[in-house]
Protein backbone atom coordinates (compact mmCIF):
# COMPACT_ATOMS: atom_id res chain seq x y z
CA UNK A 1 -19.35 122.99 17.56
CA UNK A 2 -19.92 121.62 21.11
CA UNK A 3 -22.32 119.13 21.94
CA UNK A 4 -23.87 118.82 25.36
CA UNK A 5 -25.78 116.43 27.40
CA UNK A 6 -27.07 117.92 30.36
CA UNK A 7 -28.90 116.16 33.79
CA UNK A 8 -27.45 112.71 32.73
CA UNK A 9 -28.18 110.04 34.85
CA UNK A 10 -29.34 106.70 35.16
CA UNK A 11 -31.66 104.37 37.42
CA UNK A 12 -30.53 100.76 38.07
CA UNK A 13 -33.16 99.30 36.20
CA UNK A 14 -31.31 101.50 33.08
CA UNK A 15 -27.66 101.05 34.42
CA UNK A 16 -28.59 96.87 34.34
CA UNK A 17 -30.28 96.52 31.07
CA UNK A 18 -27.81 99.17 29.37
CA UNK A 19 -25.06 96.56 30.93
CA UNK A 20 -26.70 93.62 29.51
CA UNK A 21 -27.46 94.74 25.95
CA UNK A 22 -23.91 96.00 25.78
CA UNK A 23 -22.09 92.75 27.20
CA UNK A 24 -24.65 90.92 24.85
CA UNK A 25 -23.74 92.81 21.65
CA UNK A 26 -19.89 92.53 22.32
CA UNK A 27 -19.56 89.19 24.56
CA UNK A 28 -22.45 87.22 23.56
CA UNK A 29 -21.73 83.93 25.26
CA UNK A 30 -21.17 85.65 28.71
CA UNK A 31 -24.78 86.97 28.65
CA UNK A 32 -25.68 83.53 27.29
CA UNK A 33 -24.77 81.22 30.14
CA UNK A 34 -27.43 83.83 32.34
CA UNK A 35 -30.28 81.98 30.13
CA UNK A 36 -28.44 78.61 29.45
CA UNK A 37 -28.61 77.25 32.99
CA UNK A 38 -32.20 78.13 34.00
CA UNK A 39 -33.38 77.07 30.67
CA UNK A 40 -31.32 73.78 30.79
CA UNK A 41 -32.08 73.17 34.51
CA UNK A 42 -35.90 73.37 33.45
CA UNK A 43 -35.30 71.44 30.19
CA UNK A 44 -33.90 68.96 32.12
CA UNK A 45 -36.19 68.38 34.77
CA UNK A 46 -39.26 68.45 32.73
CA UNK A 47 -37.60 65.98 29.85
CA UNK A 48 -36.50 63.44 33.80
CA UNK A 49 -39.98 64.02 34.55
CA UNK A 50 -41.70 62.85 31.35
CA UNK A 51 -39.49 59.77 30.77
CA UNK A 52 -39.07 58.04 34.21
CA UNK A 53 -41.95 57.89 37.01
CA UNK A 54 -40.79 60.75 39.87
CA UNK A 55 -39.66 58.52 42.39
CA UNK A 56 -36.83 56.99 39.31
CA UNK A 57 -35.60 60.21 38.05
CA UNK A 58 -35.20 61.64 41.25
CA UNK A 59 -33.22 58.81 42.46
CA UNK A 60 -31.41 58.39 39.23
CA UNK A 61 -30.67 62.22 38.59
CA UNK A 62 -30.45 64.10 42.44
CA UNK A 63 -27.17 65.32 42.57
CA UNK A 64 -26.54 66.12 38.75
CA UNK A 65 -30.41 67.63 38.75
CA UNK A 66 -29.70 69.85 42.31
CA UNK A 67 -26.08 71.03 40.73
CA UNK A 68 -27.45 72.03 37.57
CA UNK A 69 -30.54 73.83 39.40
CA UNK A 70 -28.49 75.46 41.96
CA UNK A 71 -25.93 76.74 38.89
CA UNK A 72 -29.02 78.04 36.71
CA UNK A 73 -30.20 79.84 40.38
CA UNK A 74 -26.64 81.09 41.73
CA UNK A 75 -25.52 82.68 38.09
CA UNK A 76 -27.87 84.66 37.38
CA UNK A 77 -28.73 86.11 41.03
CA UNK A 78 -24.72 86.78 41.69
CA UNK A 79 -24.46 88.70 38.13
CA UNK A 80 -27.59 90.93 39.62
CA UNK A 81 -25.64 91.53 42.65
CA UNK A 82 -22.69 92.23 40.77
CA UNK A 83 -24.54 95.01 38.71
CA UNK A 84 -26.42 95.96 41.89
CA UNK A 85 -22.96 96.45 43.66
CA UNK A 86 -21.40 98.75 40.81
CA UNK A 87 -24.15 100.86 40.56
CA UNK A 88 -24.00 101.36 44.26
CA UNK A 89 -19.99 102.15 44.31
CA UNK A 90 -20.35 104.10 40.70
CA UNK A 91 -21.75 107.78 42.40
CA UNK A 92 -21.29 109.79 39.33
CA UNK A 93 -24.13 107.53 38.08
CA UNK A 94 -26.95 108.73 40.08
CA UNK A 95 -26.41 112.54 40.00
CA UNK A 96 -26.56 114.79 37.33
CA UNK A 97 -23.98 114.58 35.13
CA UNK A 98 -23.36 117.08 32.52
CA UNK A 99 -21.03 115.53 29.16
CA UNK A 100 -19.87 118.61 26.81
CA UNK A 101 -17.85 117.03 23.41
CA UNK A 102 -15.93 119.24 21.50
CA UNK A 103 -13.25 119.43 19.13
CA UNK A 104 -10.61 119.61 22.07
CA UNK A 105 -12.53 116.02 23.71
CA UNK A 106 -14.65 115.32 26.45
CA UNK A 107 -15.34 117.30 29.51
CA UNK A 108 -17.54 115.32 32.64
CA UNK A 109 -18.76 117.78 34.95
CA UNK A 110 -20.88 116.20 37.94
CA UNK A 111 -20.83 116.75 42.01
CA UNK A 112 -18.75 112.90 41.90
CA UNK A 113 -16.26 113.54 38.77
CA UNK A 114 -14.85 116.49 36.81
CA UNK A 115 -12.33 115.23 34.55
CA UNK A 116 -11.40 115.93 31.00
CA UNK A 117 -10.33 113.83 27.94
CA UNK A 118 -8.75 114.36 24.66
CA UNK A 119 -10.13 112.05 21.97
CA UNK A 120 -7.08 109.58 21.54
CA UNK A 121 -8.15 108.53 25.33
CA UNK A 122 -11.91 107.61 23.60
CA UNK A 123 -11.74 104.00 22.34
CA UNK A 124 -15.45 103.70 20.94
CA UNK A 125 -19.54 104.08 21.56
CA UNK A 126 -21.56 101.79 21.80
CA UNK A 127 -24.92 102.62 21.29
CA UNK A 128 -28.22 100.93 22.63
CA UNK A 129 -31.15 102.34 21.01
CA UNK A 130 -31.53 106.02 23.04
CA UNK A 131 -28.43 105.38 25.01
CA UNK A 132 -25.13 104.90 24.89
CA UNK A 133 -21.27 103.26 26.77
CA UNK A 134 -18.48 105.83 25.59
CA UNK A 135 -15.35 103.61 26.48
CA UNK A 136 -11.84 104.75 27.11
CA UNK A 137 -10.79 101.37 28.14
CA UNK A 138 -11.67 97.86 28.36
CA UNK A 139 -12.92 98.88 31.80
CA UNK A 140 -13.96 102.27 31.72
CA UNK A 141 -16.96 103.70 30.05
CA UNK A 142 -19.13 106.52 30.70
CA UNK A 143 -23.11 106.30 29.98
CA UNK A 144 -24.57 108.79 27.82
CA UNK A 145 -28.36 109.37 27.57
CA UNK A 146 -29.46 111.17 24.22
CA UNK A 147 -32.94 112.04 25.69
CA UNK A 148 -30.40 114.49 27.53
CA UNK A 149 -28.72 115.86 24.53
CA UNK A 150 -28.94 120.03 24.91
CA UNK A 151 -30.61 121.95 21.62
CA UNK A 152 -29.87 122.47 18.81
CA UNK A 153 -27.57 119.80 19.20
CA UNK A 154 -28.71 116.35 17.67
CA UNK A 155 -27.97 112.87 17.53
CA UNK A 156 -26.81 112.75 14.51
CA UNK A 157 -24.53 116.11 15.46
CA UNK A 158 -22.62 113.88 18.28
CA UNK A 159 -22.41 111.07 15.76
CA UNK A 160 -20.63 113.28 13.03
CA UNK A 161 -18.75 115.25 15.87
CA UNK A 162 -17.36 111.22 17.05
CA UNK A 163 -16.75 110.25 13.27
CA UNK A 164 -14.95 113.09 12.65
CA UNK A 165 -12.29 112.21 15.60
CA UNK A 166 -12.53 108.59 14.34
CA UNK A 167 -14.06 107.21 16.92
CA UNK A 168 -15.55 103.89 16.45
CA UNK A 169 -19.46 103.72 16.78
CA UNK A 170 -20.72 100.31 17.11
């Protein structure tokens, strides 16, 4: 049985929040320190602000207060960029990308990429409510949409088709 997922692309907006929800169901304190320095930068302030009159905490607290601010600002706009820039460089991404699975592996067919894979190359899936990261490496992953997924062909058909070449689903 071959399973299919035609048109597959995805929009930045997708492409960042697919990144994030993976990299905060495997890496958990990387996504963390996105939150922990805003959060602590504000936490901070307000908890200078309520103890000492404004004048005393901004004497007392300037440099470690502007470090801590400018950390919680920098992080989280240079991981945007980041995304922003591998979107940008990763072409196969915003054209139509066509995935067909079948017992022999994994065929990518798009105007960027047409490369196939046998199944010992596929490391694991990751799935994000109606997507998915199909890895190969620590590096390289491939994004599957199942809103794409061709009929008769179901979710539950790729699942079984991946558990049946013992591929990990996470």
């Amino acid at each position: 049985m071959e399973v299919v997922l035609e048109n597959v692309y995805l929009t930045f907006k997708e492409y960042a929040l697919l990144n994030l929800r993976y990299s905060l169901k495997t890496k958990p304190l990387s996504v963390g320190r996105l939150f922990l320095f805003p959060i602590g930068a504000i936490g901070l302030w307000v908890y200078v602000l309520t103890k000492l009159p404004f004048s005393e905490a901004i004497q007392a607290l300037w440099l470690q207060l502007s470090l801590f601010t400018l950390i919680g600002v920098i992080i989280p706009v240079s991981t945007w960029r980041g995304l922003r820039r591998n979107y940008e460089t990763t072409k196969f991404l915003h054209a139509p990308t066509t995935y067909r699975f079948s017992d022999e592996g994994v065929r990518i067919d798009s105007p960027f990429l047409q490369a196939s894979f046998p199944w010992e190359t596929i490391r694991a899936l990751h799935v994000v409510n109606l997507q998915a990261i199909l890895l190969s490496s620590d590096q390289t992953g491939f994004f599957l949409d199942f809103r794409c997924l061709k009929a008769p062909s179901t979710k539950a058909d790729f699942l079984a088709l991946l558990q049946r070449h013992t591929i990990s689903v996470n």
